[in-house]
Protein backbone atom coordinates (compact mmCIF):
# COMPACT_ATOMS: atom_id res chain seq x y z
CA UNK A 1 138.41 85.73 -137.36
CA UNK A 2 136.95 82.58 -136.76
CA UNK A 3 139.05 81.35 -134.51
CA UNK A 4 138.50 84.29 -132.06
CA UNK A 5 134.60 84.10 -132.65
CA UNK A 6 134.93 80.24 -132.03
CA UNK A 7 136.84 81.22 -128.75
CA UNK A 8 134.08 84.41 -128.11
CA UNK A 9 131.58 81.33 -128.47
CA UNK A 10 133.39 79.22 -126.47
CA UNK A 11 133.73 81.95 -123.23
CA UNK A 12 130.29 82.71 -123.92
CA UNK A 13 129.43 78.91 -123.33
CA UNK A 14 131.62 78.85 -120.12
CA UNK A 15 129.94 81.83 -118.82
CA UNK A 16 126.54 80.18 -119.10
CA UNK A 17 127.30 77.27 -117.34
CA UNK A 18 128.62 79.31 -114.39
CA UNK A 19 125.68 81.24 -114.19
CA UNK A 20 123.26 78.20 -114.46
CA UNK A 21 125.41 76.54 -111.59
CA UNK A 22 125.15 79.85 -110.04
CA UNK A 23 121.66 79.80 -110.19
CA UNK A 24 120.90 76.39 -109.50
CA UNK A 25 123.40 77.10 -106.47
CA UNK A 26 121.40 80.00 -105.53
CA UNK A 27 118.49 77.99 -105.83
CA UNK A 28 119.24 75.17 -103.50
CA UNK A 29 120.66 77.83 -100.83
CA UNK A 30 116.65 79.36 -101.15
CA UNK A 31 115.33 76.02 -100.77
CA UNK A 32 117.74 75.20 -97.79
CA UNK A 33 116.86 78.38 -96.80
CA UNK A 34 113.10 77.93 -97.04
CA UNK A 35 113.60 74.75 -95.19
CA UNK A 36 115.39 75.52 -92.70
CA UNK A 37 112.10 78.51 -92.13
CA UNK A 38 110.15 75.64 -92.78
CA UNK A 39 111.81 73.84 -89.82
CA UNK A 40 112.49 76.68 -87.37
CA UNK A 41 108.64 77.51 -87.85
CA UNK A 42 107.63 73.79 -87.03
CA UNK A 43 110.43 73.81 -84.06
CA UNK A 44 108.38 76.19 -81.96
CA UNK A 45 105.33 73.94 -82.00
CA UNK A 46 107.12 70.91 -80.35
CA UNK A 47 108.52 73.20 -77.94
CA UNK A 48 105.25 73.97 -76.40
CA UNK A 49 103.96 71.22 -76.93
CA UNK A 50 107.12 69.89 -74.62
CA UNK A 51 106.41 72.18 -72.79
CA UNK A 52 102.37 70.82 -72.22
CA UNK A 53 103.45 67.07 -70.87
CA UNK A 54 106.28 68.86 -68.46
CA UNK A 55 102.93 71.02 -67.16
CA UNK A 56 100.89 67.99 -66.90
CA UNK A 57 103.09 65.60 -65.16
CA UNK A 58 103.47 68.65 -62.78
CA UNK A 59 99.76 69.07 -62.32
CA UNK A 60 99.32 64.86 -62.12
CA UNK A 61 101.70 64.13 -59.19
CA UNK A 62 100.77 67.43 -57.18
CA UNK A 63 96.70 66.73 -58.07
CA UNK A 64 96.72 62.84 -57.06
CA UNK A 65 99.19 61.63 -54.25
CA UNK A 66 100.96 65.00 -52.90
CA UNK A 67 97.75 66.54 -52.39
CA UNK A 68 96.04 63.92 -50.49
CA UNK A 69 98.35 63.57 -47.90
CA UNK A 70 98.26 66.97 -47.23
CA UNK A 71 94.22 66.45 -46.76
CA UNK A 72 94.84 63.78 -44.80
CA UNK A 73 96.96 65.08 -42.08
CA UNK A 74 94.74 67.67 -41.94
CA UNK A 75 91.54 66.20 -40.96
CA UNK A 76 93.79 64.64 -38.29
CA UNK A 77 94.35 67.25 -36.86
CA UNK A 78 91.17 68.31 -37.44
CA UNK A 79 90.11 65.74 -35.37
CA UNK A 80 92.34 66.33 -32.18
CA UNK A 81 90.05 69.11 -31.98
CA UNK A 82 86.74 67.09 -31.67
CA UNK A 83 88.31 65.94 -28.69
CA UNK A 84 88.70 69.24 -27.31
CA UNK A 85 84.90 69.28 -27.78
CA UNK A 86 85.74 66.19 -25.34
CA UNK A 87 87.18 68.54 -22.98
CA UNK A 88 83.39 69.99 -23.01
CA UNK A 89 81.81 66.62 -21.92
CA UNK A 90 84.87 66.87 -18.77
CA UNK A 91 82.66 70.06 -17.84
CA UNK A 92 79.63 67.69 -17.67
CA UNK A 93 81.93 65.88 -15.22
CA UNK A 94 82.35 68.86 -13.43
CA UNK A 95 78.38 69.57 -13.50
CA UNK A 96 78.72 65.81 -11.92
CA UNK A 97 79.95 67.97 -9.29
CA UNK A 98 76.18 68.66 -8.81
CA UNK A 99 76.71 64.69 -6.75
CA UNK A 100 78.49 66.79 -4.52
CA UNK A 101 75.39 69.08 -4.79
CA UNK A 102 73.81 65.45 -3.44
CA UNK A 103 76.05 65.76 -0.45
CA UNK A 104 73.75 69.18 -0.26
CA UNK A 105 71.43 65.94 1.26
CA UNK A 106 73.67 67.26 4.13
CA UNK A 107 70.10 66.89 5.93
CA UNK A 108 72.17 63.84 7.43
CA UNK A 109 72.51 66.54 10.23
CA UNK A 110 68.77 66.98 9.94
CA UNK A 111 68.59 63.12 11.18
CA UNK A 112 65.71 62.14 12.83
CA UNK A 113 65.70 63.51 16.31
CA UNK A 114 64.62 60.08 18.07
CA UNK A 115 67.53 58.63 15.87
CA UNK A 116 70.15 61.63 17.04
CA UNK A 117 69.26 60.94 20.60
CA UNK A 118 69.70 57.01 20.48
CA UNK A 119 73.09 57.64 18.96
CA UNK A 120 74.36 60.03 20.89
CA UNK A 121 72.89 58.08 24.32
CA UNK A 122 74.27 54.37 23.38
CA UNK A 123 76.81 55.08 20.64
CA UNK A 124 76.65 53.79 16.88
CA UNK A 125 79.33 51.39 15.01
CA UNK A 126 79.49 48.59 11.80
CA UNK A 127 77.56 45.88 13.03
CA UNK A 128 79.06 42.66 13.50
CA UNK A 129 77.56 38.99 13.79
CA UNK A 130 78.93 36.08 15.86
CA UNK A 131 77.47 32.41 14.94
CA UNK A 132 78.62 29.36 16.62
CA UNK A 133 77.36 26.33 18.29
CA UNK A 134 76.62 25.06 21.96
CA UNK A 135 78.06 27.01 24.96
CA UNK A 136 79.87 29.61 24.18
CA UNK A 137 81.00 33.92 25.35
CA UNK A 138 81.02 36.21 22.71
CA UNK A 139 82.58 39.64 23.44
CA UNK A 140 80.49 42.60 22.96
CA UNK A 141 81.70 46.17 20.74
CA UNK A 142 83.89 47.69 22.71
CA UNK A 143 83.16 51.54 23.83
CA UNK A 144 79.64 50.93 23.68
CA UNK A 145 77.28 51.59 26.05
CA UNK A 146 73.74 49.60 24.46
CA UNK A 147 73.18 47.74 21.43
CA UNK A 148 70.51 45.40 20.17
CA UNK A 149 71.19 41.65 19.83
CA UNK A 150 69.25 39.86 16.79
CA UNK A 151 69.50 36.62 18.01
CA UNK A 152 68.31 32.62 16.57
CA UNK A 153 69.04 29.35 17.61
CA UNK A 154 68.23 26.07 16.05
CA UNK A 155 67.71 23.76 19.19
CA UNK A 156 65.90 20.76 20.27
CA UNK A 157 62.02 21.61 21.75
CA UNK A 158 63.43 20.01 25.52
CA UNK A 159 66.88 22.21 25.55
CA UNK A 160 67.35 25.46 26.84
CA UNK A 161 68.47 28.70 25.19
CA UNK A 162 69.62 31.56 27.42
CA UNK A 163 71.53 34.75 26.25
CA UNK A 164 72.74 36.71 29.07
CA UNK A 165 74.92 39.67 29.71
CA UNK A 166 77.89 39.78 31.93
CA UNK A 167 79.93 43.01 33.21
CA UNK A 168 83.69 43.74 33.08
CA UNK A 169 83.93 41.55 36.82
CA UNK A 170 82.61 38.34 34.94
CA UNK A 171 79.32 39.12 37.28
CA UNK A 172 75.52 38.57 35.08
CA UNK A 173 73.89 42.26 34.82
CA UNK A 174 70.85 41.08 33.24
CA UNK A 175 69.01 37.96 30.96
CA UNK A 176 67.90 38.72 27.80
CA UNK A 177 66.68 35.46 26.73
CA UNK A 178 65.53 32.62 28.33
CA UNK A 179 63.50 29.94 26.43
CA UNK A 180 63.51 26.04 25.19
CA UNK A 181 64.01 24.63 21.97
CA UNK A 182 63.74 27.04 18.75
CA UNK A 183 64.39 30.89 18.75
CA UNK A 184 63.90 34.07 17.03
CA UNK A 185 63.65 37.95 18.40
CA UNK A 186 64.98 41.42 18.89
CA UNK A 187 66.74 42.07 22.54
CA UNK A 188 68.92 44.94 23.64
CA UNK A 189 71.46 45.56 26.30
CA UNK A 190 73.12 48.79 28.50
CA UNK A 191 69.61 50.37 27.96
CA UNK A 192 69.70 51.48 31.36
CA UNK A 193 72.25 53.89 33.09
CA UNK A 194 74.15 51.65 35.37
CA UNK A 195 77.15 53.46 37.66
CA UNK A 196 80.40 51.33 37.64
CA UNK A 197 78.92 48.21 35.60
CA UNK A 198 80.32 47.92 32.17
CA UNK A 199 78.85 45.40 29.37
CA UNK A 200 81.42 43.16 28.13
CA UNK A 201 80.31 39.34 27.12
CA UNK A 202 77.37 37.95 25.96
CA UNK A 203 77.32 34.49 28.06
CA UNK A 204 75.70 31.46 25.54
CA UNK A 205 73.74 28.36 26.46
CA UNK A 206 72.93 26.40 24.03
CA UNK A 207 72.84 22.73 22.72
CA UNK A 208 72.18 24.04 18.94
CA UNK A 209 73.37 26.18 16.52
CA UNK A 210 73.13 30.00 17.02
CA UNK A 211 74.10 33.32 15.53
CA UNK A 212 73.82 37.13 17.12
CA UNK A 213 74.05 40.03 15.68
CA UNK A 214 75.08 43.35 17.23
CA UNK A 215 73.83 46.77 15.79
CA UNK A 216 73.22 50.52 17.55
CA UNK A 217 70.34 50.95 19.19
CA UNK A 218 69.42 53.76 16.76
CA UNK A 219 68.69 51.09 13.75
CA UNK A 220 66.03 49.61 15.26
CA UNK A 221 62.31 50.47 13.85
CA UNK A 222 60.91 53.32 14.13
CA UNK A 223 57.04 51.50 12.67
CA UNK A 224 54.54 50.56 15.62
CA UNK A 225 52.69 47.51 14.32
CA UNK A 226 52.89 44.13 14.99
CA UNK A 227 55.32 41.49 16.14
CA UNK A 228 55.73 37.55 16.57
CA UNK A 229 58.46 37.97 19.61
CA UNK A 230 60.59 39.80 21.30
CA UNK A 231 61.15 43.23 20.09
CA UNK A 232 63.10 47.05 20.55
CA UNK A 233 61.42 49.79 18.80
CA UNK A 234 62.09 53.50 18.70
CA UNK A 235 59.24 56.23 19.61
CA UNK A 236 59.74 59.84 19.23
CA UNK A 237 56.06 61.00 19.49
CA UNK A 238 54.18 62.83 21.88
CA UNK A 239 52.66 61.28 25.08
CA UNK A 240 48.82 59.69 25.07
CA UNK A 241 46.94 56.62 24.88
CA UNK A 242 48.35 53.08 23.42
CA UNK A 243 46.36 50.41 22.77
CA UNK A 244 48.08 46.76 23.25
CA UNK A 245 47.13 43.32 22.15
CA UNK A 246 48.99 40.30 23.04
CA UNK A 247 48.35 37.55 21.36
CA UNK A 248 49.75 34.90 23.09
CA UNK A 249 48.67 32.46 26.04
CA UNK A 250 52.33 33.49 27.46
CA UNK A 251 53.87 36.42 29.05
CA UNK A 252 53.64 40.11 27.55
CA UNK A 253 55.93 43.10 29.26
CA UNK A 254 56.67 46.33 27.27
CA UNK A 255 58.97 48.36 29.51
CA UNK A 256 60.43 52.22 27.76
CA UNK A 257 63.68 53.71 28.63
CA UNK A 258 63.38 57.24 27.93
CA UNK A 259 65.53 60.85 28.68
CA UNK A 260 68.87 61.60 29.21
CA UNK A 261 69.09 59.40 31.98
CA UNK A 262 67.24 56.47 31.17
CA UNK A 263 65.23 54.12 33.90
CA UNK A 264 63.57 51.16 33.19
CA UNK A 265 59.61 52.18 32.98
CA UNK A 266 57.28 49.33 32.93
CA UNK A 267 53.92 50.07 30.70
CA UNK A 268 52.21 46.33 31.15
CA UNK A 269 52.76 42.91 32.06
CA UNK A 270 50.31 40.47 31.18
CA UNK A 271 49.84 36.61 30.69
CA UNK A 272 47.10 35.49 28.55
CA UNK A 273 45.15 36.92 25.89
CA UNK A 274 44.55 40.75 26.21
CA UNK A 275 43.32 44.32 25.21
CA UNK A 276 44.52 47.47 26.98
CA UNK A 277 45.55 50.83 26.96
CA UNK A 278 48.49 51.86 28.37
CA UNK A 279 50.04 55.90 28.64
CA UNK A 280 52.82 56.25 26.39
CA UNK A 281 55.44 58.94 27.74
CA UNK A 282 56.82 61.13 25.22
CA UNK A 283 59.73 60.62 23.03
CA UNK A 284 62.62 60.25 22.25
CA UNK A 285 62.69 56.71 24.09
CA UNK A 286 62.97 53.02 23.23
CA UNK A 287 60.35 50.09 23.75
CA UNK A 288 61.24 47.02 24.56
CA UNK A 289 58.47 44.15 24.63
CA UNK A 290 58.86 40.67 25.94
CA UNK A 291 56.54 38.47 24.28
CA UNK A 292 56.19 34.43 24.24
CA UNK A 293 54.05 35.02 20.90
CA UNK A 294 52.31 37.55 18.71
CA UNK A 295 51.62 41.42 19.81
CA UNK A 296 49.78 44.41 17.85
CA UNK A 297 50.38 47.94 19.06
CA UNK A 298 48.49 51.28 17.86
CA UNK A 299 48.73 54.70 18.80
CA UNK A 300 45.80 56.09 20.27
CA UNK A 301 42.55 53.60 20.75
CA UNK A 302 41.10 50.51 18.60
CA UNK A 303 38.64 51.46 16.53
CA UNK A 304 36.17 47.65 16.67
């Protein structure tokens, strides 16, 4: 009897134990259990907060350098279009077509009459100037019919200066200047229609230096006024009165050449001091005036 309780006891005891390790067993799986809760519940927070940095570092690179390139390029292009704007100021160019509009100034057919007639009588071309010194021919423009002659000449008060004109058979058709020592004046040759005589050399004396210069009859002036020497000047008014003053103790000749077919016309010849009128023929025609010294012309009459 005892011995079986002693055994009862003793399976009793056993049982205990197992069921304490059984519950301390079951415990521990809880409190794995709860742990591992514990750490699945705290796993999810990481994870978005992974989750955060990989959003950021997205945001970062996209927000500081891939972005402004993008801006940049685009303002580049941006600005090839300001210089289509450009392509605006090439229509201002065009509007500088309005210079053409300056060629509208086509009144360079509305020329001065007395201008049109000289060029179309003696012919126009680039003047030219020939200098030299002492004796000399100097040929003149060739396919020209007149042309005035500025002419100087630095020469000693006792020497003579002559400038004469000499046709295509070496022969002298007329002497434009003849004088001593120092000279300065406006002459003009082929004013006069000549049959069969042709202009070719200008025949030099000199013992100076000298220079001529050729130009078309139709630059010379246009202004009556006053002169120190010989002279051309252009006249396209109406006929009437001219009064002349000559200045000079030497000779004073005005001669025109006037029409279509021009003839030498003298209008005075004087020596000495003097006051005159003289009838002017109507224009178109040219004046030339052969003077040792000063000269005042005025249309009409001399108010004292």
């Amino acid at each position: 009897m005892s011995n079986y309780s002693a055994n009862r006891t003793g399976r009793n005891s056993a049982r205990t134990a197992w069921i304490v390790t059984a519950v301390i067993a079951a415990v521990a799986v809880v409190a794995l259990v709860v742990v591992i809760v514990v750490a699945v519940s705290n796993t999810p927070a990481p994870g978005p907060t992974d989750s955060n940095p990989t959003v950021q570092p997205t945001n970062s690179p996209s927000g500081s350098s891939t972005a402004t390139p993008t801006v940049t390029p685009t303002p580049s292009p941006s600005t090839s279009n300001s210089p289509t704007p450009t392509a605006s100021p090439t229509t201002t160019p065009s509007g500088s077509s309005s210079p053409s509009g300056s060629s509208t100034p086509s009144p360079t057919p509305t020329v001065d009459p007395t201008i049109a007639w000289a060029n179309s009588l003696y012919g126009t071309f680039a003047p030219l100037t020939a200098t030299g010194q002492g004796n000399s021919h100097v040929a003149v423009p060739k396919g020209i019919k007149g042309a005035l002659l500025t002419v100087t000449n630095n020469g000693a008060d006792d020497q003579v200066f002559r400038v004469e004109v000499v046709n295509q058979f070496g022969k002298p058709m007329s002497r434009l200047v003849d004088v001593q020592g120092d000279y300065q004046g406006t002459v003009a040759y082929g004013l006069a229609s000549l049959i069969g005589a042709t202009p070719t050399t200008i025949l030099i004396t000199s013992a100076g230096n000298w220079s001529v210069e050729f130009a078309p009859v139709s630059t010379a002036s246009m202004d009556l006024g006053q002169g120190t020497s010989n002279d051309v000047l252009l006249y396209g008014g109406g006929a009437g009165p001219m009064t002349v003053q000559s200045l000079t103790s030497g000779d004073f000749t005005m001669t025109s050449f006037a029409g279509s077919d021009p003839r030498p016309t003298e209008l005075t010849s004087q020596t000495g001091w003097w006051t005159g009128q003289v009838d002017l023929p109507e224009g178109p025609l040219v004046l030339v005036i052969n003077s040792d010294g000063a000269w005042n012309l005025q249309i009409g009459f001399i108010t004292q």
